[in-house]
PDB file of N, CA and C in Angstrom:
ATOM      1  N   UNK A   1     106.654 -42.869 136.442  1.00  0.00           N
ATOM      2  CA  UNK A   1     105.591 -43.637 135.848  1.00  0.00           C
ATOM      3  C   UNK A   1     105.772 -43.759 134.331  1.00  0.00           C
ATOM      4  N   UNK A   2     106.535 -42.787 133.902  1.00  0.00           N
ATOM      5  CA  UNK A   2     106.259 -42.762 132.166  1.00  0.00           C
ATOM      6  C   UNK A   2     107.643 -43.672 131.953  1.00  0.00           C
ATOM      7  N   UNK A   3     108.881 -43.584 132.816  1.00  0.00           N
ATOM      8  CA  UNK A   3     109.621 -44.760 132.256  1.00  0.00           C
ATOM      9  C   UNK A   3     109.244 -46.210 132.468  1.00  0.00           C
ATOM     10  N   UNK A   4     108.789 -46.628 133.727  1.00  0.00           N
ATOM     11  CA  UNK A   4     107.573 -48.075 133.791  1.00  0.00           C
ATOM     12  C   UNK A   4     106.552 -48.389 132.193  1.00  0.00           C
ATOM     13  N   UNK A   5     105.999 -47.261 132.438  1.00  0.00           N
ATOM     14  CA  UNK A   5     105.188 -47.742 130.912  1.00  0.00           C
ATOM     15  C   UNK A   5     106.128 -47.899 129.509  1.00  0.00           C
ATOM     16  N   UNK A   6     107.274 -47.119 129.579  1.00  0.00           N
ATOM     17  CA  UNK A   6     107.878 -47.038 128.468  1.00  0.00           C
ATOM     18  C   UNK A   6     108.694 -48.411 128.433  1.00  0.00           C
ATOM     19  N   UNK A   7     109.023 -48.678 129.338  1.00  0.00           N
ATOM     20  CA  UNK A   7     109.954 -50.356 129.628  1.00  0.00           C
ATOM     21  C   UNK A   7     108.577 -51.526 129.398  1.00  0.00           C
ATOM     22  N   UNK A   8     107.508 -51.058 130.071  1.00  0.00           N
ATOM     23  CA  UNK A   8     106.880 -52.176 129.940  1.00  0.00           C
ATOM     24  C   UNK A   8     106.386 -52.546 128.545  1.00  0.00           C
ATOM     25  N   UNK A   9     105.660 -51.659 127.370  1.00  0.00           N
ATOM     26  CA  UNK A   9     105.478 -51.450 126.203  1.00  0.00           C
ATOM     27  C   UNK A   9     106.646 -51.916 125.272  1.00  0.00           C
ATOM     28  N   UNK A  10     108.010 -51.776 125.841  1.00  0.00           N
ATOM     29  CA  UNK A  10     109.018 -52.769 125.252  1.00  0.00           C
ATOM     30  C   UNK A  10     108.593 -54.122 125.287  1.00  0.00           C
ATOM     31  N   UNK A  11     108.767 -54.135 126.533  1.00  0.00           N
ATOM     32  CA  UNK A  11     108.648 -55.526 127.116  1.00  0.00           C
ATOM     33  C   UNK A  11     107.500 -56.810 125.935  1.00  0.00           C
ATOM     34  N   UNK A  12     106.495 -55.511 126.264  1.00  0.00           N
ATOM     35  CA  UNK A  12     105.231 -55.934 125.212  1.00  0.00           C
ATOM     36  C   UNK A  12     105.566 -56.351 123.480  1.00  0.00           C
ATOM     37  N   UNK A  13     106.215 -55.362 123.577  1.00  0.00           N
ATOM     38  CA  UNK A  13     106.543 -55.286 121.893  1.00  0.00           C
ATOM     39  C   UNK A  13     107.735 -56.112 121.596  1.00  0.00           C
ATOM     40  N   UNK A  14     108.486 -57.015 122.419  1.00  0.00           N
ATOM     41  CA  UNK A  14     109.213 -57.682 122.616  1.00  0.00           C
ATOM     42  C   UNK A  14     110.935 -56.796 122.070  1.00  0.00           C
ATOM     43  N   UNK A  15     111.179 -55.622 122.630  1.00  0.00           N
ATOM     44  CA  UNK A  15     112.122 -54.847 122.583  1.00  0.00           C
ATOM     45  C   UNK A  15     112.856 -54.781 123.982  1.00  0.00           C
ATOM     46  N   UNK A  16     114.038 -54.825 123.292  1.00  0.00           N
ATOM     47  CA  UNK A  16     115.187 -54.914 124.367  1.00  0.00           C
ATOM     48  C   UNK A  16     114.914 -53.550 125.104  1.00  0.00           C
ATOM     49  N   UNK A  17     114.615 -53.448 126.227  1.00  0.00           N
ATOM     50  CA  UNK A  17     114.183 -52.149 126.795  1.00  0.00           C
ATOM     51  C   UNK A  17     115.678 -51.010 126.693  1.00  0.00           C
ATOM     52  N   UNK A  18     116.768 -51.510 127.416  1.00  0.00           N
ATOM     53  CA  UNK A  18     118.091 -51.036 127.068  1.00  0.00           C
ATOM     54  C   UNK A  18     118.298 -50.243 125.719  1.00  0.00           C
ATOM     55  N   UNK A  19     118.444 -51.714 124.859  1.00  0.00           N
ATOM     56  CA  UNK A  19     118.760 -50.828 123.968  1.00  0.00           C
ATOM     57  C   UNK A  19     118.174 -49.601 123.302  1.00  0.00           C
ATOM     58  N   UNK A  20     116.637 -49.302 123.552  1.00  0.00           N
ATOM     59  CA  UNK A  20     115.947 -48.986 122.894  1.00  0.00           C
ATOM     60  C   UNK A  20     116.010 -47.652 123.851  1.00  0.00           C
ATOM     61  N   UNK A  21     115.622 -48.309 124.893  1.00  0.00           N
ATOM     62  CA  UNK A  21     116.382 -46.479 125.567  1.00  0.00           C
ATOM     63  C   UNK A  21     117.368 -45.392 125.385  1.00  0.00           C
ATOM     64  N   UNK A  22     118.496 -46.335 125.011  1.00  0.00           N
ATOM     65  CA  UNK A  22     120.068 -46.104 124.082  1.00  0.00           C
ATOM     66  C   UNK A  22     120.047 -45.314 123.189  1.00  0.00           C
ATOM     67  N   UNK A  23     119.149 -45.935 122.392  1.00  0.00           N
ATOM     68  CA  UNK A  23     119.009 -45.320 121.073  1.00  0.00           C
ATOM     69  C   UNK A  23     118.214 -44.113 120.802  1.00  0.00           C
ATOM     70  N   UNK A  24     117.008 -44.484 121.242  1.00  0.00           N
ATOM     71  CA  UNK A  24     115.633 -42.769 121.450  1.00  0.00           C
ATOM     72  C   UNK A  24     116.595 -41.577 122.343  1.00  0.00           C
ATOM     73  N   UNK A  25     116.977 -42.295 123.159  1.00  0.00           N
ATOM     74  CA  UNK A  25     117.644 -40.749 124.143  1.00  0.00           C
ATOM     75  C   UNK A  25     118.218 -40.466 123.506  1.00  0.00           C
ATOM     76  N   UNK A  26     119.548 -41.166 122.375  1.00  0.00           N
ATOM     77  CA  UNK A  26     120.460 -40.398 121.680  1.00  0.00           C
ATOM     78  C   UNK A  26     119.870 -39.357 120.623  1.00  0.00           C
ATOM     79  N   UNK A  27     118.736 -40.118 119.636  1.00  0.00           N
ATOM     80  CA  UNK A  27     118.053 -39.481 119.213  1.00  0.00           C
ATOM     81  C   UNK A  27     117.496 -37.997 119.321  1.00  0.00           C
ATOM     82  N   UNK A  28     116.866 -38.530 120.313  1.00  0.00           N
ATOM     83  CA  UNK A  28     115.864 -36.895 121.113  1.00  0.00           C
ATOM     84  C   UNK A  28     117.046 -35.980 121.362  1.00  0.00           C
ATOM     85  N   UNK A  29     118.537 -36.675 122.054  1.00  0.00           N
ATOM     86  CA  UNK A  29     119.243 -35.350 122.132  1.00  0.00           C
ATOM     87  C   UNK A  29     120.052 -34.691 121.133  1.00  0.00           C
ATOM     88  N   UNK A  30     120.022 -35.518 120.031  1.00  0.00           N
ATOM     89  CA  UNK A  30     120.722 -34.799 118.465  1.00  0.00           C
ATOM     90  C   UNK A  30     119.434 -34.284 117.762  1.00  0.00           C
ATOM     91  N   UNK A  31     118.771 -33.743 118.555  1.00  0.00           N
ATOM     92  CA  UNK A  31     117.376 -33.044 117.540  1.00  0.00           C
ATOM     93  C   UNK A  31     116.386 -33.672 116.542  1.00  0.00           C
ATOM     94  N   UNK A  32     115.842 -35.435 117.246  1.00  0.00           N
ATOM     95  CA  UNK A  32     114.858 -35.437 116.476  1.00  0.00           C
ATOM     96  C   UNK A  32     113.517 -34.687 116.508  1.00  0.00           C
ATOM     97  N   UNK A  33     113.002 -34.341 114.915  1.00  0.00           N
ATOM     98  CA  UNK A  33     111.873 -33.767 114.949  1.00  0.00           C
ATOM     99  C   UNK A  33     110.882 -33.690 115.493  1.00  0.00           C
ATOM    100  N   UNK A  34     109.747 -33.621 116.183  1.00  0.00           N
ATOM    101  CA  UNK A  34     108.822 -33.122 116.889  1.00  0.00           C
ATOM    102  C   UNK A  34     108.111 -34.026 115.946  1.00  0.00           C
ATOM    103  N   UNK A  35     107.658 -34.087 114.788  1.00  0.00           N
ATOM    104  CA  UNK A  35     106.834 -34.759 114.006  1.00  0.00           C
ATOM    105  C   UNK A  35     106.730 -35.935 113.296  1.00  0.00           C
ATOM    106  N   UNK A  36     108.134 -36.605 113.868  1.00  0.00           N
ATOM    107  CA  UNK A  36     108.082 -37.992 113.999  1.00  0.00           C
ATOM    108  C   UNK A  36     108.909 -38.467 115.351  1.00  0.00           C
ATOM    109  N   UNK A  37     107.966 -37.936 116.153  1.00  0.00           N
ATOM    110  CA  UNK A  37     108.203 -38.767 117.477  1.00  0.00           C
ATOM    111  C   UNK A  37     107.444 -40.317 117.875  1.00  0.00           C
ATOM    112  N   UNK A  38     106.227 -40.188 116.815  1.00  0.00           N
ATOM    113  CA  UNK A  38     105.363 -41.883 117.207  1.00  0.00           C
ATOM    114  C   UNK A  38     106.474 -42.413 116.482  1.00  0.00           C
ATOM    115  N   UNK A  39     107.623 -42.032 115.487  1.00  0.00           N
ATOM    116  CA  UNK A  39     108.277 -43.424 114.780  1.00  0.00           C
ATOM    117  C   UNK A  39     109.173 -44.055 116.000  1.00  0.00           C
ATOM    118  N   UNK A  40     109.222 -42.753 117.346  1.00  0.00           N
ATOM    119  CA  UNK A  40     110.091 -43.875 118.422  1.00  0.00           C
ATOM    120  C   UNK A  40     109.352 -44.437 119.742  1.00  0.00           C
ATOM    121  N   UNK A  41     107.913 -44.717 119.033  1.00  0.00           N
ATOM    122  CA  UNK A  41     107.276 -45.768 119.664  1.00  0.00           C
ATOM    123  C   UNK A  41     107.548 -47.226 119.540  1.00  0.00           C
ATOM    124  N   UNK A  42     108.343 -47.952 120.895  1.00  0.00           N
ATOM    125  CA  UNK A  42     108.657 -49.037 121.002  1.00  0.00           C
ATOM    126  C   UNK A  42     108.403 -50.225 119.484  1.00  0.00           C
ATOM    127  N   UNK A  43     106.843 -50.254 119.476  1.00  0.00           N
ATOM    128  CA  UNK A  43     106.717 -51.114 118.186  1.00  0.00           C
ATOM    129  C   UNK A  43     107.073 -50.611 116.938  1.00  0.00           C
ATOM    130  N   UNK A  44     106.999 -49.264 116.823  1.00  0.00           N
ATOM    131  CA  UNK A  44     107.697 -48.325 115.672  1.00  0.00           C
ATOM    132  C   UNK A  44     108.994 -48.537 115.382  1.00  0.00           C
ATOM    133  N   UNK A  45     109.504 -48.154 116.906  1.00  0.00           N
ATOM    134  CA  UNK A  45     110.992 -48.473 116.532  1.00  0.00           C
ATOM    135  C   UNK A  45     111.610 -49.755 115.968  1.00  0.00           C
ATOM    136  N   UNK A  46     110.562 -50.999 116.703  1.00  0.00           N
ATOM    137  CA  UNK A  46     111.040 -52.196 116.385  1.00  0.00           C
ATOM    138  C   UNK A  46     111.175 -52.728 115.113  1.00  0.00           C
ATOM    139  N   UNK A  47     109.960 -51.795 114.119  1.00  0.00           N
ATOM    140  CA  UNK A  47     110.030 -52.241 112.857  1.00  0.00           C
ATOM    141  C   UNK A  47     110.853 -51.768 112.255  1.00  0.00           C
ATOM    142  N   UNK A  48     110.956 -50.503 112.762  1.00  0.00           N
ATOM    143  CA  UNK A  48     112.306 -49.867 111.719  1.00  0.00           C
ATOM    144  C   UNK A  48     113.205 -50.264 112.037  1.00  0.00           C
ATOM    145  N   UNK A  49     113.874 -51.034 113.049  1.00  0.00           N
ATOM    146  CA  UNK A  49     115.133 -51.762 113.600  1.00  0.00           C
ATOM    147  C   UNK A  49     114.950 -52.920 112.564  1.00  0.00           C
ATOM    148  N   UNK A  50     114.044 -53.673 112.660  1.00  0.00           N
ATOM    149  CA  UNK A  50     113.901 -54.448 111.676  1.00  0.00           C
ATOM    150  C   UNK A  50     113.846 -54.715 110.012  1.00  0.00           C
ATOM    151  N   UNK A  51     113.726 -53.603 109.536  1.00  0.00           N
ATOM    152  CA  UNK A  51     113.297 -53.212 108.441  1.00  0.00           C
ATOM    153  C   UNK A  51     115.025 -53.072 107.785  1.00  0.00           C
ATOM    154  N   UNK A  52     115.877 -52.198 108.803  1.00  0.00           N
ATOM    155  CA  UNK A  52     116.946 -51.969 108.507  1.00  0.00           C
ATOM    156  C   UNK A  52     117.771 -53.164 108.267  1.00  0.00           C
ATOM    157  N   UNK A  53     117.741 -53.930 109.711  1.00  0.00           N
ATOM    158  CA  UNK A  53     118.593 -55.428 109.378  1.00  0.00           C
ATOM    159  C   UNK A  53     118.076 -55.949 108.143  1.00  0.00           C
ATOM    160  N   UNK A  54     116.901 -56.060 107.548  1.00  0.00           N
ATOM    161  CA  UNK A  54     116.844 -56.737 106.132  1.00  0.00           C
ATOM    162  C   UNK A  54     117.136 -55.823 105.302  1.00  0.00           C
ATOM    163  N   UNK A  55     117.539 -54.847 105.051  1.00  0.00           N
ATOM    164  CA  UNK A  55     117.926 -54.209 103.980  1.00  0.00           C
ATOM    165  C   UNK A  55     118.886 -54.853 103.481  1.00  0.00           C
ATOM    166  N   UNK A  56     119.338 -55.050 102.142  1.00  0.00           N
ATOM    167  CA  UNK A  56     120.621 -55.077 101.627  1.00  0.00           C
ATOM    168  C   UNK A  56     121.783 -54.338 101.716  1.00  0.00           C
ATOM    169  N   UNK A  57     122.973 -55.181 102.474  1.00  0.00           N
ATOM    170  CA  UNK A  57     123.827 -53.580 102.535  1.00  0.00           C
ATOM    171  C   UNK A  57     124.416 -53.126 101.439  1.00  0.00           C
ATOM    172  N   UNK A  58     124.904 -51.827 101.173  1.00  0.00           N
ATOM    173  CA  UNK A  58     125.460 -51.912 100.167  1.00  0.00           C
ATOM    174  C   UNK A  58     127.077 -51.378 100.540  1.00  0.00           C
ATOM    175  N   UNK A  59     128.005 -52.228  99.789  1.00  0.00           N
ATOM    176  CA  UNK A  59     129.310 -52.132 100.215  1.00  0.00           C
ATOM    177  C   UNK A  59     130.253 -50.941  99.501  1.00  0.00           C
ATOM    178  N   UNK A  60     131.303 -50.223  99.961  1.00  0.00           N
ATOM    179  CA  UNK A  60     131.608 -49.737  98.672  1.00  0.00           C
ATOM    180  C   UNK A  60     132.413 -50.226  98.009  1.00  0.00           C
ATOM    181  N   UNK A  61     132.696 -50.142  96.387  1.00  0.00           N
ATOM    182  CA  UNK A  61     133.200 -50.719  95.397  1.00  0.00           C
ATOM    183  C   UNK A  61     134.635 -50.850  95.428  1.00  0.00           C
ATOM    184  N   UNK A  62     135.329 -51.856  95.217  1.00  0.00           N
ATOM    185  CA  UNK A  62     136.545 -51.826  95.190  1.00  0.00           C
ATOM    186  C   UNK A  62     137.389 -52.112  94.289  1.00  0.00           C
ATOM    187  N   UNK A  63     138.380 -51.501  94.391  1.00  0.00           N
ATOM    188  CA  UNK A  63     138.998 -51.086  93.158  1.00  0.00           C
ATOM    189  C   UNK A  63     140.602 -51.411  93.303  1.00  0.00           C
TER     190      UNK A  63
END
């Protein structure tokens, strides 16, 4: 039941359910913190997925 809701809340939040599974499981199993677990709430995640693609990248300098 909790992966249904967790796919569907993608679904909602218009998140690739896949990938987003991909990514939190890897997460949770390299030790994310306990105290930011709402940041890998579907719409959470989405913004910070988002947030990242607009960042500026920064390249390194070449010489």
């Amino acid at each position: 039941m909790c992966v249904y809701t967790l796919v569907a809340t993608c679904v909602l939040a218009g998140v690739d359910p896949q990938a987003y599974l991909t990514d939190v499981l890897e997460k949770l199993s390299r030790g994310w913190p306990r105290r930011r677990l709402e940041e890998l709430l579907p719409p959470m995640w989405k913004a910070s997925r988002e947030a990242a693609a607009q960042a500026p990248s920064v390249s390194p300098a070449t010489t």
